[in-house]
C-alpha atoms as a PDB file:
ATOM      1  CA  UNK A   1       1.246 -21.380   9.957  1.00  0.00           C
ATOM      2  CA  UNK A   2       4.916 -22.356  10.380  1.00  0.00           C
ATOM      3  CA  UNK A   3       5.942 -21.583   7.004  1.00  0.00           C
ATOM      4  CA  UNK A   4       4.621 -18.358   7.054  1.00  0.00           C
ATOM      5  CA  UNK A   5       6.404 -17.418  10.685  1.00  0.00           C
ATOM      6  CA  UNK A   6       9.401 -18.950   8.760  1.00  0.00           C
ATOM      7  CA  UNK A   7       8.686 -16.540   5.688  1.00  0.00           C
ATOM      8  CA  UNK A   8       8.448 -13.828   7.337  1.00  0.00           C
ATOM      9  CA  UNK A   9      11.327 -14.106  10.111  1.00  0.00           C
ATOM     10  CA  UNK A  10      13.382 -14.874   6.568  1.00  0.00           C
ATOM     11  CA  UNK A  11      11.625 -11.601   5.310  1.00  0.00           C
ATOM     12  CA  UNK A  12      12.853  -9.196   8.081  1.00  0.00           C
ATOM     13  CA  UNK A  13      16.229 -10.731   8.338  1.00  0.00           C
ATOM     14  CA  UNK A  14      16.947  -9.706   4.680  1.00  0.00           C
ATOM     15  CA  UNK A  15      15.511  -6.441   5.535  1.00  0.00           C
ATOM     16  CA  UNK A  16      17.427  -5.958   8.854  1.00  0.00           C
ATOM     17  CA  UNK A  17      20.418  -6.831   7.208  1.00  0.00           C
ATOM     18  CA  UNK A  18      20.533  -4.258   4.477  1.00  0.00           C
ATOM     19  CA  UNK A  19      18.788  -1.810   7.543  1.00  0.00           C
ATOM     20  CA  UNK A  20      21.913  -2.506   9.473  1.00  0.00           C
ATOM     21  CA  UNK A  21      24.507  -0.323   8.118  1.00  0.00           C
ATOM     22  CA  UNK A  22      21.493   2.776   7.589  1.00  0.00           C
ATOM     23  CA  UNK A  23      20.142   2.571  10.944  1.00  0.00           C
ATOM     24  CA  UNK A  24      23.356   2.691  13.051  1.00  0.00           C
ATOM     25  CA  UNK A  25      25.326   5.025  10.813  1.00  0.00           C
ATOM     26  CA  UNK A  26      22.433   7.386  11.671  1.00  0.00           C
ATOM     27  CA  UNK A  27      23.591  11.151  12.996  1.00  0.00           C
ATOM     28  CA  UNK A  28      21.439  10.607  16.330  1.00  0.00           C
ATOM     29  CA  UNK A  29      20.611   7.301  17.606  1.00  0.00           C
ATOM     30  CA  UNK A  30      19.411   6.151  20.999  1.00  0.00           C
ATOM     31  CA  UNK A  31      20.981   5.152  24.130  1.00  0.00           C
ATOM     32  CA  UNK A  32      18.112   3.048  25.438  1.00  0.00           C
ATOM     33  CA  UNK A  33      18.047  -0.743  24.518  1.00  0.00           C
ATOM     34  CA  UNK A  34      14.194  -0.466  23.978  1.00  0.00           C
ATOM     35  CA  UNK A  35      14.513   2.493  22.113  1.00  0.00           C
ATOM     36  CA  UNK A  36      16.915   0.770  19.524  1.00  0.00           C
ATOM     37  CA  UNK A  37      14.593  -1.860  18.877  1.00  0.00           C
ATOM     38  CA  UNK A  38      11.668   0.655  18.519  1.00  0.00           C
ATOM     39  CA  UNK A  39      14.001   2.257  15.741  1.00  0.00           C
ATOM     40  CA  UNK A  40      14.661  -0.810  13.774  1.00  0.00           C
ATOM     41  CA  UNK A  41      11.029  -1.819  14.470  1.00  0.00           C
ATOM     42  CA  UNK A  42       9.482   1.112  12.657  1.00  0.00           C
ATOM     43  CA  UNK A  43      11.974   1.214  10.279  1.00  0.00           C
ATOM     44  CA  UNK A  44      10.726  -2.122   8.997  1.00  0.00           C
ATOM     45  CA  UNK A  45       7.122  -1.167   9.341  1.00  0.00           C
ATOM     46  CA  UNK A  46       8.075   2.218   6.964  1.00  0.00           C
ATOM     47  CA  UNK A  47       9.447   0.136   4.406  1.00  0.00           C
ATOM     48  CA  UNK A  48       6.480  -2.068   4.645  1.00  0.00           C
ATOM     49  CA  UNK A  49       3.599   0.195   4.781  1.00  0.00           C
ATOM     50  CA  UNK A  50       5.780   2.335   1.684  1.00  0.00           C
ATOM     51  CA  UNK A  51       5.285  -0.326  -0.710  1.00  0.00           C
ATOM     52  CA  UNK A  52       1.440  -1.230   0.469  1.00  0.00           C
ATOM     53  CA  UNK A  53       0.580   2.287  -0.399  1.00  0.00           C
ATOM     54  CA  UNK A  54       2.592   2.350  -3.771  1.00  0.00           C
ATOM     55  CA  UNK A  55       0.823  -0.436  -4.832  1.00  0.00           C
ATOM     56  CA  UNK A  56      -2.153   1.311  -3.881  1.00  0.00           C
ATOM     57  CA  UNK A  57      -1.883   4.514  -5.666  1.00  0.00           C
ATOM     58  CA  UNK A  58      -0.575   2.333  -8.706  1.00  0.00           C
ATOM     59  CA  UNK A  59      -3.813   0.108  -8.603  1.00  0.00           C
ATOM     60  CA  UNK A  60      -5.913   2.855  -8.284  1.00  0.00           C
ATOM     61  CA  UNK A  61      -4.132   5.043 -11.104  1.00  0.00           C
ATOM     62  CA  UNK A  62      -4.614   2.285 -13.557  1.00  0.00           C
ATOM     63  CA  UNK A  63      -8.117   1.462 -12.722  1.00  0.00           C
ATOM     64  CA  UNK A  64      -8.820   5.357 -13.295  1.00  0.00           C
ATOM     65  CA  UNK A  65      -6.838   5.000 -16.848  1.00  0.00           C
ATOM     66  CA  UNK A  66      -8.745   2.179 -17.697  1.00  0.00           C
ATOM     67  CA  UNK A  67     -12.174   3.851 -16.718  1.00  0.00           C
ATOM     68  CA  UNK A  68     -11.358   6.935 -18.625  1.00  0.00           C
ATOM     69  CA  UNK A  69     -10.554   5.152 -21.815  1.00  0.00           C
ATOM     70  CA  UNK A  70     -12.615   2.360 -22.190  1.00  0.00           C
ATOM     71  CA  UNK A  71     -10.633  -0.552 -21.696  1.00  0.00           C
ATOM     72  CA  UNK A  72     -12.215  -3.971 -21.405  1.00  0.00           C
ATOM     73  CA  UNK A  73     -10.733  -4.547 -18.345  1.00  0.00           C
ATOM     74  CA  UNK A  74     -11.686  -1.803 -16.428  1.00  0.00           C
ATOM     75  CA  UNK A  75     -13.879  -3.711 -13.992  1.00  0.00           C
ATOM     76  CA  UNK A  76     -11.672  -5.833 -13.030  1.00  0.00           C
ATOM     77  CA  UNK A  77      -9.175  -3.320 -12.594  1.00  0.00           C
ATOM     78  CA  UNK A  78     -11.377  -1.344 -10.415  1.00  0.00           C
ATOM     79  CA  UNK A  79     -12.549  -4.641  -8.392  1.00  0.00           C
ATOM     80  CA  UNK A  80      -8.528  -4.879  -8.086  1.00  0.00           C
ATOM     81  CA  UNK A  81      -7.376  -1.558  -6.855  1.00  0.00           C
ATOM     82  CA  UNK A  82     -10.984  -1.869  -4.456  1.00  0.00           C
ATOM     83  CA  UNK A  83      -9.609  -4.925  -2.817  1.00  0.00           C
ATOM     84  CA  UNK A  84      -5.977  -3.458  -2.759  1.00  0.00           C
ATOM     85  CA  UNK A  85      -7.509  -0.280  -0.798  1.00  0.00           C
ATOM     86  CA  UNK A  86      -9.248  -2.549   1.845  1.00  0.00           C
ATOM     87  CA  UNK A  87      -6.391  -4.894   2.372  1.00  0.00           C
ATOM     88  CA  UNK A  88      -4.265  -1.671   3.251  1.00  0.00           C
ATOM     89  CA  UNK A  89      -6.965  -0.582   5.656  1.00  0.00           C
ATOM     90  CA  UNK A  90      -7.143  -4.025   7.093  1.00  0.00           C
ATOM     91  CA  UNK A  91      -3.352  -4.413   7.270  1.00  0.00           C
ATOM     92  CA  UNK A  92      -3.221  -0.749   9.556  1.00  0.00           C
ATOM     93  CA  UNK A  93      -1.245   1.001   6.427  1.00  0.00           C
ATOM     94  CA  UNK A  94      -4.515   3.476   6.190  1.00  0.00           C
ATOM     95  CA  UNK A  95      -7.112   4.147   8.783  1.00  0.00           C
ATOM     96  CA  UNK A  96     -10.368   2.785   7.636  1.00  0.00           C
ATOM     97  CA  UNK A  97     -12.001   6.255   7.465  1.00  0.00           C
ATOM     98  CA  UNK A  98      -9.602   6.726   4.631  1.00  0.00           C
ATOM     99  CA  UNK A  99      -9.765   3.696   2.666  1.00  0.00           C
ATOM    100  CA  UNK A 100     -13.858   4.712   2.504  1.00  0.00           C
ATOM    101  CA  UNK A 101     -13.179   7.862   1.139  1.00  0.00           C
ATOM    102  CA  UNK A 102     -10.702   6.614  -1.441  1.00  0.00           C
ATOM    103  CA  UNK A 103     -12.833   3.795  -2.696  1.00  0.00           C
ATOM    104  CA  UNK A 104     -15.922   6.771  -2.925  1.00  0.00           C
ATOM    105  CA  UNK A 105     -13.797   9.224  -5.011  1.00  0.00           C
ATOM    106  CA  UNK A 106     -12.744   5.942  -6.873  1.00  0.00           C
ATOM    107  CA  UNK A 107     -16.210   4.773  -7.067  1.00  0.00           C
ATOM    108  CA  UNK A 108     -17.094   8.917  -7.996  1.00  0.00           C
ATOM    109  CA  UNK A 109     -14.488   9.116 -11.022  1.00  0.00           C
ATOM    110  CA  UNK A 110     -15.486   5.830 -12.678  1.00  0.00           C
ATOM    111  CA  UNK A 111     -18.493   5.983 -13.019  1.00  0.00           C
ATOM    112  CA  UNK A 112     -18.392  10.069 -14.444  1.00  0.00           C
ATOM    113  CA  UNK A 113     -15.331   8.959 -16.519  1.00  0.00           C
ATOM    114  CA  UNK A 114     -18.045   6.419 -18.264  1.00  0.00           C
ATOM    115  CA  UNK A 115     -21.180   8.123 -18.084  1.00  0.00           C
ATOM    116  CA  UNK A 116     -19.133  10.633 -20.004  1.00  0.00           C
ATOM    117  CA  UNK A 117     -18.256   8.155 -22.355  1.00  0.00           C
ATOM    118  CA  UNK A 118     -21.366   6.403 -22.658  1.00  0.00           C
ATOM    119  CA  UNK A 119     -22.285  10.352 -23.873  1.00  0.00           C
ATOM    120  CA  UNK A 120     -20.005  10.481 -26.873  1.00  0.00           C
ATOM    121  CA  UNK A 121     -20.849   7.529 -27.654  1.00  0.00           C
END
């Protein structure tokens, strides 16, 4: 558990640091000591939960690309973007109401993207 306290403290430093100059060279900033940390607080958690949900979206966009021509590996790609849905939910990026209905309208569009290709087939 260390190393991953370590990891992580080494993880926001790097972030803080290039935060720094972008969160005090702000147009309105607060005069409250809590209310400074707050800032810098959610401005880590914004460039957290960003790339969470990026990763998301791209997951899920290539699991629909692979369902919708085909590919081999579209099972695993849908078991990927699947997991990558629920670990957003579980990490508090998306509310858990929300990561159900993604993984339904994933579910949904799979399995019409290859009933319609069992079809032509």
């Amino acid at each position: 558990m260390p190393a991953v306290r370590s990891r992580r403290r080494e993880e926001r430093s790097a972030l803080l640091g290039s935060l720094r100059f972008s969160i005090t060279t702000r147009d309105v900033m607060a005069n409250i000591k809590s209310q400074i940390k707050r800032n810098r607080q959610n401005e880590i958690r914004r460039e957290r939960n960003k790339s969470v949900r990026s990763e998301m979206r791209t997951r899920t966009k290539r699991a629909l690309q692979a369902a919708t021509t085909g590919a081999e590996d579209a099972v695993e790609r849908l078991q990927a973007a699947v997991r990558r849905i629920d670990k957003a939910a579980a990490q508090g990026v998306i509310h858990p109401n929300q990561a159900a209905r993604r993984k339904s309208r994933l579910m949904r569009h799979a399995n019409e993207a290859r009933s319609a290709a069992d079809q032509t087939s």
